[in-house]
PDB file of N, CA and C in Angstrom:
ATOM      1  N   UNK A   1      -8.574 -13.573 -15.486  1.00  0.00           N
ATOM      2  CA  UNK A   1      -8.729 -13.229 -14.089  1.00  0.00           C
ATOM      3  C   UNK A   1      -8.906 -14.509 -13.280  1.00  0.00           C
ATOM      4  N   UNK A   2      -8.651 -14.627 -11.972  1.00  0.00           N
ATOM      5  CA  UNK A   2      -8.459 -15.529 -11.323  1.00  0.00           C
ATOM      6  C   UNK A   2      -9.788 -15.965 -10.508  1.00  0.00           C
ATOM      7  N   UNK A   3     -10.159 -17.001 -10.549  1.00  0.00           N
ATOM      8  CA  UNK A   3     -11.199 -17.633 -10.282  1.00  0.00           C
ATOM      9  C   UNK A   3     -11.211 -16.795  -8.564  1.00  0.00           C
ATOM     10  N   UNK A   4     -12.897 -16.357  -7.956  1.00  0.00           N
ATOM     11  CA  UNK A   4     -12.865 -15.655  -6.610  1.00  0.00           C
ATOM     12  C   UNK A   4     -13.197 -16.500  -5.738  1.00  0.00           C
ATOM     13  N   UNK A   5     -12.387 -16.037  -5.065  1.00  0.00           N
ATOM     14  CA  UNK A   5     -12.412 -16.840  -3.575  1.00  0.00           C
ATOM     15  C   UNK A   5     -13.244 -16.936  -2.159  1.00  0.00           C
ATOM     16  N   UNK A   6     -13.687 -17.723  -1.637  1.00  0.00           N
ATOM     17  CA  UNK A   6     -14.357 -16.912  -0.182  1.00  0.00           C
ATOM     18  C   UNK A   6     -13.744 -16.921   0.832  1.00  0.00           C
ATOM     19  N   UNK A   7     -13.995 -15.834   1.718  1.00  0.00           N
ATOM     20  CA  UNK A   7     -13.177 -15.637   2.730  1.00  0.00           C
ATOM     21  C   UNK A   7     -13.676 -15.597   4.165  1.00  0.00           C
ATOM     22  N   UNK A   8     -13.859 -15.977   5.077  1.00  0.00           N
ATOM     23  CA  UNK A   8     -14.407 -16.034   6.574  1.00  0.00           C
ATOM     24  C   UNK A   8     -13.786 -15.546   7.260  1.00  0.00           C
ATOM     25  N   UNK A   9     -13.644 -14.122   8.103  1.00  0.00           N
ATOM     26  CA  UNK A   9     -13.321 -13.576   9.030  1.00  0.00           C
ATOM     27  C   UNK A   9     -14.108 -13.470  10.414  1.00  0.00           C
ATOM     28  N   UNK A  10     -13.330 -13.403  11.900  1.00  0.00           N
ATOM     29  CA  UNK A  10     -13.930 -13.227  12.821  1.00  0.00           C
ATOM     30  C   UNK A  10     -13.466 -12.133  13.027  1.00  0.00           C
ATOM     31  N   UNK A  11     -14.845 -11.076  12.887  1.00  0.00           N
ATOM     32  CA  UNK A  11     -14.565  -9.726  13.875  1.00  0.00           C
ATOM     33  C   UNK A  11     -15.393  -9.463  15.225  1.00  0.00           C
ATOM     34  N   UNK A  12     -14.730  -8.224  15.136  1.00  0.00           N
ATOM     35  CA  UNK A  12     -15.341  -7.818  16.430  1.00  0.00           C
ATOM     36  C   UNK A  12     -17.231  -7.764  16.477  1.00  0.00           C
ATOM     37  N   UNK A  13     -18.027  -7.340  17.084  1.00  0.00           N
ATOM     38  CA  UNK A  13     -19.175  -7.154  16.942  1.00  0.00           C
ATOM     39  C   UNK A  13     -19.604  -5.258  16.514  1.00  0.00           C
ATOM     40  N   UNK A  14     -18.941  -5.133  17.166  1.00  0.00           N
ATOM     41  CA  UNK A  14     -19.082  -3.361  16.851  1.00  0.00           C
ATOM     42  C   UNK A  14     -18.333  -3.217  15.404  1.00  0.00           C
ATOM     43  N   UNK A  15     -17.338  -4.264  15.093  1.00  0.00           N
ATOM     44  CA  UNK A  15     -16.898  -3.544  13.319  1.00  0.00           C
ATOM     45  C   UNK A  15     -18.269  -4.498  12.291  1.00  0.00           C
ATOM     46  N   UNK A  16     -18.560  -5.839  12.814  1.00  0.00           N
ATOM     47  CA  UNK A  16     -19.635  -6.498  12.113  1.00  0.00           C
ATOM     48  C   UNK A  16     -20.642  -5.371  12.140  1.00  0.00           C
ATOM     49  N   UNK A  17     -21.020  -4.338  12.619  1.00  0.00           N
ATOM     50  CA  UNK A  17     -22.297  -3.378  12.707  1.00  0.00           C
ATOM     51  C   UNK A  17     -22.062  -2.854  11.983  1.00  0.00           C
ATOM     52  N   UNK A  18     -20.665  -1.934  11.608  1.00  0.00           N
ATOM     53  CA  UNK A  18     -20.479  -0.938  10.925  1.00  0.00           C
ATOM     54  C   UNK A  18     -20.134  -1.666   9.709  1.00  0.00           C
ATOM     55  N   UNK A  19     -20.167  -3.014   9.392  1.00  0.00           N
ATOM     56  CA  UNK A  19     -19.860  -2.936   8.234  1.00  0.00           C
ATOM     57  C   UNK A  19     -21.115  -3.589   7.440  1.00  0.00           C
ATOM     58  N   UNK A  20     -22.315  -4.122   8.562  1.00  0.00           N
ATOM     59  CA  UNK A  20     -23.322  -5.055   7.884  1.00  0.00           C
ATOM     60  C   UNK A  20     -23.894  -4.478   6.750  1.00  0.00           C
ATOM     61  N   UNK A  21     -23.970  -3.649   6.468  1.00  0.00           N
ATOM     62  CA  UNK A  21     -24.702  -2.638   5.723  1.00  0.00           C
ATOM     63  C   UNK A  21     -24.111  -2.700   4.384  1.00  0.00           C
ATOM     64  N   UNK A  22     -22.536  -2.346   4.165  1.00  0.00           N
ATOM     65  CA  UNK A  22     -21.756  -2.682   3.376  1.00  0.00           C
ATOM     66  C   UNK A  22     -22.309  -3.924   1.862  1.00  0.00           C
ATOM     67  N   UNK A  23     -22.139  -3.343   0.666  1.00  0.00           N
ATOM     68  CA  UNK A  23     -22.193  -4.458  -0.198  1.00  0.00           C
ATOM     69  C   UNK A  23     -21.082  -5.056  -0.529  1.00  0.00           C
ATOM     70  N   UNK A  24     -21.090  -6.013  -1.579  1.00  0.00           N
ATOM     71  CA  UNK A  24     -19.879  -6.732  -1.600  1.00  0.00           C
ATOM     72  C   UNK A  24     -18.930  -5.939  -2.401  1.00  0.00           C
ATOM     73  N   UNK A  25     -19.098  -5.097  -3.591  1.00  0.00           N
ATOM     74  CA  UNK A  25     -17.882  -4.590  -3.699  1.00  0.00           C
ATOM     75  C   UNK A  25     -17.265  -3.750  -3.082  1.00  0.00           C
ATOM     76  N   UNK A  26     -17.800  -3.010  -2.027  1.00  0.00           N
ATOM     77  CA  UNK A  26     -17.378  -1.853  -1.513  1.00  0.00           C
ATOM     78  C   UNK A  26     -16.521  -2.373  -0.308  1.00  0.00           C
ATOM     79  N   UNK A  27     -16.810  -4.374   0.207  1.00  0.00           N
ATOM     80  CA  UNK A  27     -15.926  -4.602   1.082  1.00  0.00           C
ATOM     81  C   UNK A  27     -14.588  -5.096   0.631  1.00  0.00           C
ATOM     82  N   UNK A  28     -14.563  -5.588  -0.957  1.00  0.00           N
ATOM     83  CA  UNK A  28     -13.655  -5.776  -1.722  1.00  0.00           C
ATOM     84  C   UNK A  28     -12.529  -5.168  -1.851  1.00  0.00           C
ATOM     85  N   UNK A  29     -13.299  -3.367  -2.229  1.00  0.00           N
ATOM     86  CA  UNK A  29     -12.308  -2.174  -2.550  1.00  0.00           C
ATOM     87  C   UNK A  29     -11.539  -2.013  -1.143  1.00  0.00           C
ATOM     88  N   UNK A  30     -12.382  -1.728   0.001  1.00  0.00           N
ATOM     89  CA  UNK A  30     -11.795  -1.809   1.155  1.00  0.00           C
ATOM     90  C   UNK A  30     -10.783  -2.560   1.540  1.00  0.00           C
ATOM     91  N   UNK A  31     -10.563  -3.996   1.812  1.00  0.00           N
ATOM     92  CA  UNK A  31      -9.465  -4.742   1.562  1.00  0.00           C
ATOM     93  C   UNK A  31      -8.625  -4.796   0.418  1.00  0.00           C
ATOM     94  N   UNK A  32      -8.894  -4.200  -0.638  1.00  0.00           N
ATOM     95  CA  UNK A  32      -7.533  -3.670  -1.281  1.00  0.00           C
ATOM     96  C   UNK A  32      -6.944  -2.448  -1.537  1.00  0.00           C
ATOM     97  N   UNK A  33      -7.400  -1.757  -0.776  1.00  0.00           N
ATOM     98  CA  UNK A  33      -7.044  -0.345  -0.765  1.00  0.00           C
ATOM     99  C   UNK A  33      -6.334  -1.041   1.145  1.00  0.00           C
ATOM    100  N   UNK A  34      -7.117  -1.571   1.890  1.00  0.00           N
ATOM    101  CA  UNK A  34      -6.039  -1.422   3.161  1.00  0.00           C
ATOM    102  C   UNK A  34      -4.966  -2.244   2.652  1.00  0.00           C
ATOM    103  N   UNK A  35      -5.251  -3.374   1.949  1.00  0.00           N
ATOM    104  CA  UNK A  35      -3.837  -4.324   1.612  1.00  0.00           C
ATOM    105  C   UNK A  35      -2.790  -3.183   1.032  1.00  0.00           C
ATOM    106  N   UNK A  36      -2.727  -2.717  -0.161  1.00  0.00           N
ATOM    107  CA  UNK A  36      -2.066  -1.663  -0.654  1.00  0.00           C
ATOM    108  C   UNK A  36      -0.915  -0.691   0.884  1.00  0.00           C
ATOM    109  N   UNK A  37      -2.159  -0.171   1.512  1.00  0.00           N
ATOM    110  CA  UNK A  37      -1.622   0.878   2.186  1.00  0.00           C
ATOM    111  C   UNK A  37      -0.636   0.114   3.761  1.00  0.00           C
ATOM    112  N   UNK A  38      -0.937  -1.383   3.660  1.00  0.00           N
ATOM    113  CA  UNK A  38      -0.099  -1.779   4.659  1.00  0.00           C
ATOM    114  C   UNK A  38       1.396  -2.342   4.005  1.00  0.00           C
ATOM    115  N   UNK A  39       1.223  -2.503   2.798  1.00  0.00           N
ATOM    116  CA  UNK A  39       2.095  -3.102   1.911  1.00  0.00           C
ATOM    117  C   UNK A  39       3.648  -1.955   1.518  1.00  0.00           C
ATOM    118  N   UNK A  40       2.469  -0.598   1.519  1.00  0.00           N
ATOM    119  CA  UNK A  40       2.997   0.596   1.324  1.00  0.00           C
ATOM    120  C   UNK A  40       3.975   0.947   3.018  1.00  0.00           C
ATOM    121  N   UNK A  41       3.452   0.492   3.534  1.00  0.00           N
ATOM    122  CA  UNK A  41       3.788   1.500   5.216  1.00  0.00           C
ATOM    123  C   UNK A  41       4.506   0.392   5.848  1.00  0.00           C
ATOM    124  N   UNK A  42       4.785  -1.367   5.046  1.00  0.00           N
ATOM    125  CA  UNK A  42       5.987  -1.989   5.427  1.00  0.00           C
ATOM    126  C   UNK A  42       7.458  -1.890   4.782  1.00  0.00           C
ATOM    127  N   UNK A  43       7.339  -1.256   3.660  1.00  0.00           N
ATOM    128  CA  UNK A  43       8.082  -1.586   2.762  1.00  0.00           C
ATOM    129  C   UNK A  43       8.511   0.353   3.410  1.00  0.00           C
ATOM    130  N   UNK A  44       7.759   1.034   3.303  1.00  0.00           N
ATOM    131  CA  UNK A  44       8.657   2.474   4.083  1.00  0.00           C
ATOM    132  C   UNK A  44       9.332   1.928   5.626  1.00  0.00           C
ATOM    133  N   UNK A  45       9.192   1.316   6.315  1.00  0.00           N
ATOM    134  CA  UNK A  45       9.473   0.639   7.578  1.00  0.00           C
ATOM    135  C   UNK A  45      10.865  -0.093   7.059  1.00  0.00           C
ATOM    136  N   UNK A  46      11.116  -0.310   6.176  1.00  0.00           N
ATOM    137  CA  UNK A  46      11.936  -1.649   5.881  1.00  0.00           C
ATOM    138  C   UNK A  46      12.891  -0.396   4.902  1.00  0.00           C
ATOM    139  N   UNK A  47      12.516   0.382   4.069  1.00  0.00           N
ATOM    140  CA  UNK A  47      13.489   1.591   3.718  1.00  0.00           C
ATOM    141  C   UNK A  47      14.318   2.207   4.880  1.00  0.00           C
ATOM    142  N   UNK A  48      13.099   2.943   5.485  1.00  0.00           N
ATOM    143  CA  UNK A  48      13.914   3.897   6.861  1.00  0.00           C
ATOM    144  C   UNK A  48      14.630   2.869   7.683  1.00  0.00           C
ATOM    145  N   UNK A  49      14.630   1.795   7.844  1.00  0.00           N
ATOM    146  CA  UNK A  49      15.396   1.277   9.158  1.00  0.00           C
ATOM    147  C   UNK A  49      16.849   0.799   8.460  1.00  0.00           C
ATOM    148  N   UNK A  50      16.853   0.795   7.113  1.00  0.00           N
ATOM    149  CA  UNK A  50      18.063   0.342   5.997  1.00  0.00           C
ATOM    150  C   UNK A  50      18.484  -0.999   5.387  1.00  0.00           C
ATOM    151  N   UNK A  51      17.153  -1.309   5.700  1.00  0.00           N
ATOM    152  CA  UNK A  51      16.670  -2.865   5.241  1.00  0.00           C
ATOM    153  C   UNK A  51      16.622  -3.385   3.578  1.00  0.00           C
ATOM    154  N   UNK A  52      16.606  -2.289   3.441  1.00  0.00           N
ATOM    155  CA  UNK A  52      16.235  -2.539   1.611  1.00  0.00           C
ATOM    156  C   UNK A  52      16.776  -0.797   1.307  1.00  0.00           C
ATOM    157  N   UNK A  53      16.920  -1.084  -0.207  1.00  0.00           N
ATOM    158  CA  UNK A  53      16.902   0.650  -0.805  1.00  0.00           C
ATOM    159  C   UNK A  53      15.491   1.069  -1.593  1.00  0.00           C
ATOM    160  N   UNK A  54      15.827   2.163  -1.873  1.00  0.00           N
ATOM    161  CA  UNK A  54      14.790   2.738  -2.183  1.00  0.00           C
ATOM    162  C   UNK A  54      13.790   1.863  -3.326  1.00  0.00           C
ATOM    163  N   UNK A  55      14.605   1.458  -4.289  1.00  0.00           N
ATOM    164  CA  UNK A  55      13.705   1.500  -5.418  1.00  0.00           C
ATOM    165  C   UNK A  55      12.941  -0.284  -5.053  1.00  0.00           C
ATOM    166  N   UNK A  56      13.864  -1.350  -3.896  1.00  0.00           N
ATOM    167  CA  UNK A  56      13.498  -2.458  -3.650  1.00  0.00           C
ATOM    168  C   UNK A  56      12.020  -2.155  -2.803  1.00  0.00           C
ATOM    169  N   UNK A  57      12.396  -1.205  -1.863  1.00  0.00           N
ATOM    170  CA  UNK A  57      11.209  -0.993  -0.822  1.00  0.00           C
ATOM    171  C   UNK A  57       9.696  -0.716  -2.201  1.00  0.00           C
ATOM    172  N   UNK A  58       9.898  -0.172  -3.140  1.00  0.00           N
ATOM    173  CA  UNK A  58       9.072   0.671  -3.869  1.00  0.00           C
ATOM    174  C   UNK A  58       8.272  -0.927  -4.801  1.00  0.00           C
ATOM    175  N   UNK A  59       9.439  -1.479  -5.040  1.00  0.00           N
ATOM    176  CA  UNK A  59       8.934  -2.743  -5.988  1.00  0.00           C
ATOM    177  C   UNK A  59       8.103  -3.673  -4.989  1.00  0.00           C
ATOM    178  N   UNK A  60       8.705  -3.936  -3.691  1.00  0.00           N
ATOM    179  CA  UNK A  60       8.014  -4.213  -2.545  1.00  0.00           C
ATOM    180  C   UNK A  60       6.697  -4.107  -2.335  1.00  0.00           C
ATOM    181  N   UNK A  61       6.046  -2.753  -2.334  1.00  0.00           N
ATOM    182  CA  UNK A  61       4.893  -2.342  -2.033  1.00  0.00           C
ATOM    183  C   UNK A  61       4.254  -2.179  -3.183  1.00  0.00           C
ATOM    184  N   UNK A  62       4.809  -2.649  -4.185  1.00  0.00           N
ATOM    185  CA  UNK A  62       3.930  -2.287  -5.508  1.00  0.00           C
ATOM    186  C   UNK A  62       3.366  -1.849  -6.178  1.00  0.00           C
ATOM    187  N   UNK A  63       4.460  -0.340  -6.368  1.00  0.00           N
ATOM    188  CA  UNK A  63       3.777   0.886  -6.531  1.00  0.00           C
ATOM    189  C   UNK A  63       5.289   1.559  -7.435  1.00  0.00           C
ATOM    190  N   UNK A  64       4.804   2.660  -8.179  1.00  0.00           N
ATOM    191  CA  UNK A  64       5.951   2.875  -8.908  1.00  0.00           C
ATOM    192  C   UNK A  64       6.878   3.703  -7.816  1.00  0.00           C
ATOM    193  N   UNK A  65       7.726   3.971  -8.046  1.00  0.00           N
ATOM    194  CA  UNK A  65       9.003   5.163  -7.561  1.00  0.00           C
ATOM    195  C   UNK A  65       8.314   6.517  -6.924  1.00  0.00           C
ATOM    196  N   UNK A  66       8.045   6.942  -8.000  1.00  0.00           N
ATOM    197  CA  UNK A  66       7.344   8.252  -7.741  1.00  0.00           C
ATOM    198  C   UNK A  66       5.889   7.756  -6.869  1.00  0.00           C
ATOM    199  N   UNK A  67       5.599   7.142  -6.931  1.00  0.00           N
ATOM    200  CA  UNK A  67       4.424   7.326  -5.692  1.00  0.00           C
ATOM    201  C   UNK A  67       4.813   6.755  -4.393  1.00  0.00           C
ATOM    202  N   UNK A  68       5.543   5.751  -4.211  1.00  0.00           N
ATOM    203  CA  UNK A  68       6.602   5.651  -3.097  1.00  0.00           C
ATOM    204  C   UNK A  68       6.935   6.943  -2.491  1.00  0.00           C
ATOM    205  N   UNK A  69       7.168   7.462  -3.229  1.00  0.00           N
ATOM    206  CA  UNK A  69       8.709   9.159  -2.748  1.00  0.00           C
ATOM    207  C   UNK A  69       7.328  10.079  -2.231  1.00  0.00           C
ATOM    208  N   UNK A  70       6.038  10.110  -3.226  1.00  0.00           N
ATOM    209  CA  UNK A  70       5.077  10.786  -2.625  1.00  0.00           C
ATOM    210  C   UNK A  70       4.735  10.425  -0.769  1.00  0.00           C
ATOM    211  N   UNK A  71       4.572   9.100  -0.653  1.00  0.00           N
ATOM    212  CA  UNK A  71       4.463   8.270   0.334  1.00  0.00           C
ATOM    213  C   UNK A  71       5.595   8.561   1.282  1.00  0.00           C
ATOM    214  N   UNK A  72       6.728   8.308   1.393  1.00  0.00           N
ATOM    215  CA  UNK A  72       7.567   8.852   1.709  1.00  0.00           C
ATOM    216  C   UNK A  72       7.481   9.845   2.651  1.00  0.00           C
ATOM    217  N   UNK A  73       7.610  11.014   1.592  1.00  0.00           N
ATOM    218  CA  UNK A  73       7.158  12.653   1.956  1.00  0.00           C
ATOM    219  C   UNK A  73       6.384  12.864   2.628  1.00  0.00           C
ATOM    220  N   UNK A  74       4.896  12.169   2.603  1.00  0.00           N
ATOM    221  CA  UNK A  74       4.047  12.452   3.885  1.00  0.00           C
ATOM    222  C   UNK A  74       4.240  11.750   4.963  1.00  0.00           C
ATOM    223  N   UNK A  75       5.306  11.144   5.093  1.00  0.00           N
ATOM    224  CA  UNK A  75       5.724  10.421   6.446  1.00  0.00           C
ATOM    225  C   UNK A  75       7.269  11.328   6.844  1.00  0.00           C
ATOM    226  N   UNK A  76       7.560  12.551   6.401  1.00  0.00           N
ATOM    227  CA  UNK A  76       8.711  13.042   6.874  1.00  0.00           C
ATOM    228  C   UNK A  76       9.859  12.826   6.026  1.00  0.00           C
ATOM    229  N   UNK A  77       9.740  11.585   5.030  1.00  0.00           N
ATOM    230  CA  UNK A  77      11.432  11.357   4.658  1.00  0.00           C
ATOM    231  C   UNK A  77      11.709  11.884   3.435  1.00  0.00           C
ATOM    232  N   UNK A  78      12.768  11.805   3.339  1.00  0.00           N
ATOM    233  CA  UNK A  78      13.366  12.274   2.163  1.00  0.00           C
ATOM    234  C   UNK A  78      14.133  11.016   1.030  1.00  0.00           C
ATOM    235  N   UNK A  79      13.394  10.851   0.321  1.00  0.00           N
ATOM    236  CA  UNK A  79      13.683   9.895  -0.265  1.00  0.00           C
ATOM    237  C   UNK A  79      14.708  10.537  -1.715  1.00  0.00           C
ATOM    238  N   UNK A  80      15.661   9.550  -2.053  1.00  0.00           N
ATOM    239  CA  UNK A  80      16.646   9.729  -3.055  1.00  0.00           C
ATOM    240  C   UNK A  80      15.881   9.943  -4.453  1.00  0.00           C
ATOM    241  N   UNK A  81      16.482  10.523  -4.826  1.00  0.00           N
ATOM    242  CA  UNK A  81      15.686  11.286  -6.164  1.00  0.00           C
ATOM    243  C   UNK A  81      17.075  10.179  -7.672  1.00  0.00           C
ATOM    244  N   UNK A  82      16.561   9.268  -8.316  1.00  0.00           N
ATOM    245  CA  UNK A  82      17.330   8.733  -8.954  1.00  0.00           C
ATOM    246  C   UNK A  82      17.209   9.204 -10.535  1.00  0.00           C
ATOM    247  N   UNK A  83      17.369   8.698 -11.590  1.00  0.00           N
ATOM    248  CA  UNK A  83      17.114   9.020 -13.058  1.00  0.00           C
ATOM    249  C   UNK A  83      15.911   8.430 -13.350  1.00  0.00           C
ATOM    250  N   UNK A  84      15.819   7.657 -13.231  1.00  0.00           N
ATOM    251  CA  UNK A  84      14.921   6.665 -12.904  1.00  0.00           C
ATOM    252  C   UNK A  84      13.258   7.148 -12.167  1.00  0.00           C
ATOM    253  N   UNK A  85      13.530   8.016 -11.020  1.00  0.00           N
ATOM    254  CA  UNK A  85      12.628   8.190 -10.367  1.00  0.00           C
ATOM    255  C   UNK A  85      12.124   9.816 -11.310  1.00  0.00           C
ATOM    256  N   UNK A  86      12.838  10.609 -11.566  1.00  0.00           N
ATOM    257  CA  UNK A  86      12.493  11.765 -12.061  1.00  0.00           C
ATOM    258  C   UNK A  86      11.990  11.635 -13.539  1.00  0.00           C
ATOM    259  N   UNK A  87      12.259  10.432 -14.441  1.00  0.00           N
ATOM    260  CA  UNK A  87      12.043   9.920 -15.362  1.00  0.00           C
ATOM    261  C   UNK A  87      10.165   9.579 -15.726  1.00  0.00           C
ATOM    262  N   UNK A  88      10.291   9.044 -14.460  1.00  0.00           N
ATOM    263  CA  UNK A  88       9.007   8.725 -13.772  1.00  0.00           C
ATOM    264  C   UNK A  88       7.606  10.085 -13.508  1.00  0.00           C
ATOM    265  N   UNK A  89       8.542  10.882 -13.138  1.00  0.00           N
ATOM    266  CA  UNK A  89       7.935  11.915 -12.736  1.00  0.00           C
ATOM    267  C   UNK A  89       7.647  12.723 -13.540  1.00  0.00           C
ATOM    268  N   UNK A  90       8.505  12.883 -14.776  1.00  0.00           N
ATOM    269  CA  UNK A  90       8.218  13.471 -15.411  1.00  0.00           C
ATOM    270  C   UNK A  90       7.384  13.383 -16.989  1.00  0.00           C
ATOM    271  N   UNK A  91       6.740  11.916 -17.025  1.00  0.00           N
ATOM    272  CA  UNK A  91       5.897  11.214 -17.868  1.00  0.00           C
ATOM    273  C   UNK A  91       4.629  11.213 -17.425  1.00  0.00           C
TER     274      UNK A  91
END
């Protein structure tokens, strides 16, 4: 595992409140659960506009096929169903 890093952010004063309380892993999980979900919601941005295909957008956000297509789906689209992806789905 990779040696940890520190990090210095300037926020607002009203998110410094809500988060003073916070311990350190729980601000950890937080920034990688939002990293994930912005990673997830560029790489659908970069699918729908026809920037990439499906399975690039999916390797993109770093997540398998099938949870992409889940992702997807709750944003409206219809994502291509490959051998690959149902393969997935069905393991």
């Amino acid at each position: 595992m990779a040696p940890n890093k520190a990090l210095t952010l300037h926020i607002s004063d009203e998110l410094a409140q809500e988060l003073q309380a916070a311990n350190e892993s729980f601000l950890v999980e937080l920034l990688e659960r939002g990293l994930k979900s912005m990673k997830i919601d560029r790489a659908l941005e970069q699918y729908a506009g026809g920037g990439v295909s499906f399975g690039a957008a999916a390797r993109q956000a770093g997540v398998s096929q099938s949870e992409f297509a889940r992702h997807a789906y709750a944003r409206g689209m219809e994502p291509p169903f490959s051998d690959d992806t149902l393969a997935e789905e069905l393991n």
